[in-house]
C-alpha atoms as a PDB file:
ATOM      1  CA  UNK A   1      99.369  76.913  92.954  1.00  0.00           C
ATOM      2  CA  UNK A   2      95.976  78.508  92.660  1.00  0.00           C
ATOM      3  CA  UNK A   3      96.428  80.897  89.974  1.00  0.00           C
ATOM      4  CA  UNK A   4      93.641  83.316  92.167  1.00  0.00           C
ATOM      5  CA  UNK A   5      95.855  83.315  95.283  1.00  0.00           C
ATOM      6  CA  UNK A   6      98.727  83.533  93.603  1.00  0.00           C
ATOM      7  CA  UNK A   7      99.939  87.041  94.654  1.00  0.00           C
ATOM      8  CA  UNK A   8      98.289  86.147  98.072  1.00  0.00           C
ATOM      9  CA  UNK A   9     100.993  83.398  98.235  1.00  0.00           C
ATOM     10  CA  UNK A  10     103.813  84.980  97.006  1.00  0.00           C
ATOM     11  CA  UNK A  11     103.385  88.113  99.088  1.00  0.00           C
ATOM     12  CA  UNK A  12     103.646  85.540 102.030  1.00  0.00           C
ATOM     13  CA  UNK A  13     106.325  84.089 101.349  1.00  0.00           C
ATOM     14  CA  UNK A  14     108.440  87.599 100.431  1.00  0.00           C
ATOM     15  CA  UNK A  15     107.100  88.321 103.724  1.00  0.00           C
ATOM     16  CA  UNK A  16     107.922  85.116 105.835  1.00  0.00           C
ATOM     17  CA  UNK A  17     111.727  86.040 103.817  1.00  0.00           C
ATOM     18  CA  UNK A  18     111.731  89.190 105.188  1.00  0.00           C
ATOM     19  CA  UNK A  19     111.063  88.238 108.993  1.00  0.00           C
ATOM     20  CA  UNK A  20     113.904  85.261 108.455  1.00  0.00           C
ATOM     21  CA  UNK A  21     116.506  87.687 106.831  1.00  0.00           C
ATOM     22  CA  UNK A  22     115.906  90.623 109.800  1.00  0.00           C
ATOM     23  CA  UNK A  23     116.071  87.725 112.519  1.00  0.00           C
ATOM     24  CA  UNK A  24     119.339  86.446 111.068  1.00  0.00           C
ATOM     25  CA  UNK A  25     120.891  90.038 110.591  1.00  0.00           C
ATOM     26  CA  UNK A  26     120.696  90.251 114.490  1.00  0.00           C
ATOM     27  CA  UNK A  27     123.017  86.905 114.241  1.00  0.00           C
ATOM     28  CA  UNK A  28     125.419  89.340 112.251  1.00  0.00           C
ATOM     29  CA  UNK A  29     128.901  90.526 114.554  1.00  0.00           C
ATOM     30  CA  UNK A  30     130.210  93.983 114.937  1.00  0.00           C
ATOM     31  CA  UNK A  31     133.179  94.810 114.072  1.00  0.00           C
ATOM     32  CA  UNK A  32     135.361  97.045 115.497  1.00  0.00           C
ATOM     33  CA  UNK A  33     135.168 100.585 113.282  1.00  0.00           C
ATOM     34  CA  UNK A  34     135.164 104.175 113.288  1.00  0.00           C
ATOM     35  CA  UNK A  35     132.110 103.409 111.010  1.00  0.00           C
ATOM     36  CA  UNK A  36     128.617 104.245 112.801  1.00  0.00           C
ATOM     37  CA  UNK A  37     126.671 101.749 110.525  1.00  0.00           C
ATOM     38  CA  UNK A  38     127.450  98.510 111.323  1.00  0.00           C
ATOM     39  CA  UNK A  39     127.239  95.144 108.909  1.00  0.00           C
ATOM     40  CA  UNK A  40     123.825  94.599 109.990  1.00  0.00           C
ATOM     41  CA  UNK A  41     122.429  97.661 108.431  1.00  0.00           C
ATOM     42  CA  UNK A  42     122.063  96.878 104.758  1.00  0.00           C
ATOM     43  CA  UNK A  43     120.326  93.240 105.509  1.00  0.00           C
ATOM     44  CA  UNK A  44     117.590  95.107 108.385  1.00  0.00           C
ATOM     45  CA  UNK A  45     117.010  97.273 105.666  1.00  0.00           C
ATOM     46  CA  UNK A  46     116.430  95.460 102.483  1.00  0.00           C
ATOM     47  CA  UNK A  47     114.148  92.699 104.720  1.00  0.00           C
ATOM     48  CA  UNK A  48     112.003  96.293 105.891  1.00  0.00           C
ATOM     49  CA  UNK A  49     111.756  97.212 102.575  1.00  0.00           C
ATOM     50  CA  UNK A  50     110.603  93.124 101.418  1.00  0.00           C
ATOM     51  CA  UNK A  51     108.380  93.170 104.167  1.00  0.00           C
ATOM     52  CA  UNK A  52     106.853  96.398 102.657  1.00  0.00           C
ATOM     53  CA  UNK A  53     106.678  95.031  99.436  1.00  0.00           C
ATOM     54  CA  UNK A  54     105.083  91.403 101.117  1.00  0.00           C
ATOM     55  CA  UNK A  55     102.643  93.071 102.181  1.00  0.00           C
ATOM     56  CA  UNK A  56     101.704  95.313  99.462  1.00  0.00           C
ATOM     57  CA  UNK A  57     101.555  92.213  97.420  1.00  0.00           C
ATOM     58  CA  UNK A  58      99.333  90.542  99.645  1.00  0.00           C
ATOM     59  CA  UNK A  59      96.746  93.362  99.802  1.00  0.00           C
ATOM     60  CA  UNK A  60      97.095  93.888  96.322  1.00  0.00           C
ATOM     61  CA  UNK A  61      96.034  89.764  95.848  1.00  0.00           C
ATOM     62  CA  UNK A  62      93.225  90.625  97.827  1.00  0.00           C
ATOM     63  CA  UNK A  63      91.971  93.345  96.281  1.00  0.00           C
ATOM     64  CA  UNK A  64      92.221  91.604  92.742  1.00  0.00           C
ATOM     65  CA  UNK A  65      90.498  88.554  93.946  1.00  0.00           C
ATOM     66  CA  UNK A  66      87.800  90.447  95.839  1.00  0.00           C
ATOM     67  CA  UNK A  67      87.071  92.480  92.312  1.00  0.00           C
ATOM     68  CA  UNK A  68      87.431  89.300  90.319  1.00  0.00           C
ATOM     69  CA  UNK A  69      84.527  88.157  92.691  1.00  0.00           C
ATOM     70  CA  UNK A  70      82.112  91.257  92.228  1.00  0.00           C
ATOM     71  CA  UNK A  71      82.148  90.573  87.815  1.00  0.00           C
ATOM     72  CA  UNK A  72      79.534  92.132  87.353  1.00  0.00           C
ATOM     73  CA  UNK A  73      80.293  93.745  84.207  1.00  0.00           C
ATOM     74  CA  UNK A  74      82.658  93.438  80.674  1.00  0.00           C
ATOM     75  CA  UNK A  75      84.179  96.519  81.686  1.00  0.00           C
ATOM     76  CA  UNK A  76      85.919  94.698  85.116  1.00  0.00           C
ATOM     77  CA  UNK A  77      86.831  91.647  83.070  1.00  0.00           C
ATOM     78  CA  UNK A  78      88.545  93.883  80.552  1.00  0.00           C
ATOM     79  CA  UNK A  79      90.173  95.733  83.487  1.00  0.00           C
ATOM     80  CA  UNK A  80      91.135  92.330  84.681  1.00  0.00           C
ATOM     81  CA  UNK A  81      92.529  91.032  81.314  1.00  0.00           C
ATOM     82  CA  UNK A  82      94.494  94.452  81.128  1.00  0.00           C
ATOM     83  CA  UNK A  83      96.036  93.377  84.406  1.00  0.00           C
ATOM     84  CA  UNK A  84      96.819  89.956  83.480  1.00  0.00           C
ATOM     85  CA  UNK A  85      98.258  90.823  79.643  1.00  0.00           C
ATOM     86  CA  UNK A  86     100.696  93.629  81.796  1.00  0.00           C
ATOM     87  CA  UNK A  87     101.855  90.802  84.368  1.00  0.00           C
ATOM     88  CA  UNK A  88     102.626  88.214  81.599  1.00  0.00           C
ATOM     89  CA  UNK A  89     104.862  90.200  79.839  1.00  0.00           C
ATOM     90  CA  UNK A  90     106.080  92.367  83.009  1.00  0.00           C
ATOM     91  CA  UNK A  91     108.220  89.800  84.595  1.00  0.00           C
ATOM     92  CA  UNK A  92     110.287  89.112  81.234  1.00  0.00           C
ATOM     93  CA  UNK A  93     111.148  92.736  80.545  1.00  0.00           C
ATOM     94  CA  UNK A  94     111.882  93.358  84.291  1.00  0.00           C
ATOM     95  CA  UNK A  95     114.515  90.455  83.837  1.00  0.00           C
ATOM     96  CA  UNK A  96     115.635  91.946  80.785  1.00  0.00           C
ATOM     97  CA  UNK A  97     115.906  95.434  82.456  1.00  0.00           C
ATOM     98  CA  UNK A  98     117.400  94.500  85.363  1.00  0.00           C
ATOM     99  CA  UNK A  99     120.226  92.582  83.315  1.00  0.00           C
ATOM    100  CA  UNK A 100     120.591  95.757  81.156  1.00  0.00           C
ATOM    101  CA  UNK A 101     120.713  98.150  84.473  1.00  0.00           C
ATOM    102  CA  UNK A 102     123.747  95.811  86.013  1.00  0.00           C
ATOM    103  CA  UNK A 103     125.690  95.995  82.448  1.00  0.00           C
ATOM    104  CA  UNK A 104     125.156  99.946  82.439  1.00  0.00           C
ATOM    105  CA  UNK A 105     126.111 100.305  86.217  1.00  0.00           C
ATOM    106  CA  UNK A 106     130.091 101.135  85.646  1.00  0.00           C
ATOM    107  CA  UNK A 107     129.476 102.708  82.021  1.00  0.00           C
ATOM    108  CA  UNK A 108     126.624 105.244  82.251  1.00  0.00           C
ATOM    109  CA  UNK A 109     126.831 105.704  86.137  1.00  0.00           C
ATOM    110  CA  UNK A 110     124.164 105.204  89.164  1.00  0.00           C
ATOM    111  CA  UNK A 111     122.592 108.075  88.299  1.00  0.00           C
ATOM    112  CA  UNK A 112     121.908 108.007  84.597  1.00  0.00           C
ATOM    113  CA  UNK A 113     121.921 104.016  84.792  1.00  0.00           C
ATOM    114  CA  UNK A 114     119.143 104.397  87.580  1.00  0.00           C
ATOM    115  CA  UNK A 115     117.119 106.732  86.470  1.00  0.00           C
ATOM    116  CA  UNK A 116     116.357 105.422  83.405  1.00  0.00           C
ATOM    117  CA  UNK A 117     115.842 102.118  85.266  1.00  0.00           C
ATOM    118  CA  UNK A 118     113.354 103.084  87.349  1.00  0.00           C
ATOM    119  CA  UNK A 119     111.653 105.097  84.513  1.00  0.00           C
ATOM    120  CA  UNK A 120     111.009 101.846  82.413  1.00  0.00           C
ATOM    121  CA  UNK A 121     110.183  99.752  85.430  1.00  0.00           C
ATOM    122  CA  UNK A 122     107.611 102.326  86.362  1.00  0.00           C
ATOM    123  CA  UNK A 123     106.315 102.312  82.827  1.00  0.00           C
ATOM    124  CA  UNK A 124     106.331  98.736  82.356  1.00  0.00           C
ATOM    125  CA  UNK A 125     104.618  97.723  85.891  1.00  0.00           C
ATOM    126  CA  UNK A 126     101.426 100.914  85.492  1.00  0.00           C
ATOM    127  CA  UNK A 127      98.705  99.831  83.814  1.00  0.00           C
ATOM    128  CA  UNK A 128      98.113 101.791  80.220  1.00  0.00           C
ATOM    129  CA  UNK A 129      95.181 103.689  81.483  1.00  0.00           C
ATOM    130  CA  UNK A 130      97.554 105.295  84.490  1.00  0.00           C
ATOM    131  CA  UNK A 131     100.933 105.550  82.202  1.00  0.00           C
ATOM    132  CA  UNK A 132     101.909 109.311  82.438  1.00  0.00           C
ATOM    133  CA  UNK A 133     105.123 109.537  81.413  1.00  0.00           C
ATOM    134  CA  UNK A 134     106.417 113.072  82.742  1.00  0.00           C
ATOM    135  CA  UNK A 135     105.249 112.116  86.311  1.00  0.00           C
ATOM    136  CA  UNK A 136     107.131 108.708  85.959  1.00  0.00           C
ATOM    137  CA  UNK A 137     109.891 110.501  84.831  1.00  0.00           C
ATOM    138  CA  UNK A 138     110.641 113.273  87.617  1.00  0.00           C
ATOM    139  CA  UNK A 139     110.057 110.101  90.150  1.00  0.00           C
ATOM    140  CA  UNK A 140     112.730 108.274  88.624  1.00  0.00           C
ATOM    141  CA  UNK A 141     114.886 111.068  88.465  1.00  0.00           C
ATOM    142  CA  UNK A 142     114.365 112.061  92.242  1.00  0.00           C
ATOM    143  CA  UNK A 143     114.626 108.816  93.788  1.00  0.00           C
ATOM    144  CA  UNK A 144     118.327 108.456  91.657  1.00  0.00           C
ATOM    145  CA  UNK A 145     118.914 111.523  93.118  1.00  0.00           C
ATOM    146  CA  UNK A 146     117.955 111.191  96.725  1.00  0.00           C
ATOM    147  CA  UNK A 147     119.985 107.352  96.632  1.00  0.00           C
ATOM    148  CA  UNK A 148     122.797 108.831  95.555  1.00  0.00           C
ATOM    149  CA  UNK A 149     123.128 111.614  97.915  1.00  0.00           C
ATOM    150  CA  UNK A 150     122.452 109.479 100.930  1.00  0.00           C
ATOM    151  CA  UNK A 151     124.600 106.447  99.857  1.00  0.00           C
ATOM    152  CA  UNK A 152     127.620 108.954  99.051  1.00  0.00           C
ATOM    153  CA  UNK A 153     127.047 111.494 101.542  1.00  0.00           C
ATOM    154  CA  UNK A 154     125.290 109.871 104.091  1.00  0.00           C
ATOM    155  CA  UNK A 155     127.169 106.221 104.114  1.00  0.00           C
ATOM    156  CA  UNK A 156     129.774 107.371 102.973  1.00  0.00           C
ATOM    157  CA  UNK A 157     129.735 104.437 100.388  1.00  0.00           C
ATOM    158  CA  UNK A 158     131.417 104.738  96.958  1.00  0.00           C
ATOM    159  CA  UNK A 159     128.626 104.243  93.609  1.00  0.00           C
ATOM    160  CA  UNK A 160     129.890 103.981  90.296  1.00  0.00           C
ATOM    161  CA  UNK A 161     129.802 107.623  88.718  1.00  0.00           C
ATOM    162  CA  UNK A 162     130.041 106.529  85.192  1.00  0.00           C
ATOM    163  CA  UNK A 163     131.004 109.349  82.683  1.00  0.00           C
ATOM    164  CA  UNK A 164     129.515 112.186  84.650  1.00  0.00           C
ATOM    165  CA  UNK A 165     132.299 111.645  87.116  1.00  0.00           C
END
């Protein structure tokens, strides 16, 4: 794979995954519940958000290889090398993390477990010039929030509550 393209490619193919999984979920049966939200739900959702997230990748590759075209100066190939050191090393702490934030699920909680999930993810994936920690913080702590209110209150789904509950 051409190491230039390769977000180009990969935000493709996250994005040809998400049209196959939200064609499929239509291939999903009811079943007969007081529940509003049927099976289908979850997998329309999760291929919106990859197709989201496709497509963000894709522009993203374009944007990079456009700039990588216009070098013009050292201060774009540093900018460049910045990006590449942070997405070397990004994709083994996000497996690391992500192993960590399944372990911590039923002992800390979703809230506490996600939060501080989302805070090191955010911190890992930003670029050092853009890293500002309290920002990155109140994010992570809203979006645990605003998950766990509608998956409780909303689904009416049960989420581990860990030692705060």
């Amino acid at each position: 794979m051409d190491i230039k393209h390769r977000d180009i490619y990969s935000g493709s193919f996250v994005l040809l995954f998400a049209v196959i999984l939200f064609t499929a979920s239509f291939r999903i049966q009811e079943l007969m519940t007081e529940v509003k939200i049927g099976a289908d739900f979850l997998p329309k959702i999760t291929a919106v958000i990859l197709a989201i997230l496709g497509v963000t990748l894709i522009f993203q590759g374009k944007k990079d290889l456009k700039m990588k075209k216009n070098l013009d100066t050292q201060k774009t190939q540093n900018v460049l090398d910045d990006k590449k050191e942070n997405k070397d090393y990004a994709t083994i702490i996000t497996l690391f993390l992500l192993i960590g934030y399944v372990a911590l699920m039923e002992i800390l909680g979703f809230i506490i477990t996600t939060t501080v999930y989302l805070f090191l993810q955010f911190f890992v994936l930003t670029s050092r010039t853009q890293r500002k920690p309290l920002k990155l913080a109140i994010i992570a702590i809203l979006i645990s929030v605003l998950v766990f209110y509608l998956f409780t209150v909303v689904f009416k789904i049960m989420i581990p509550s860990g030692i705060l509950g």
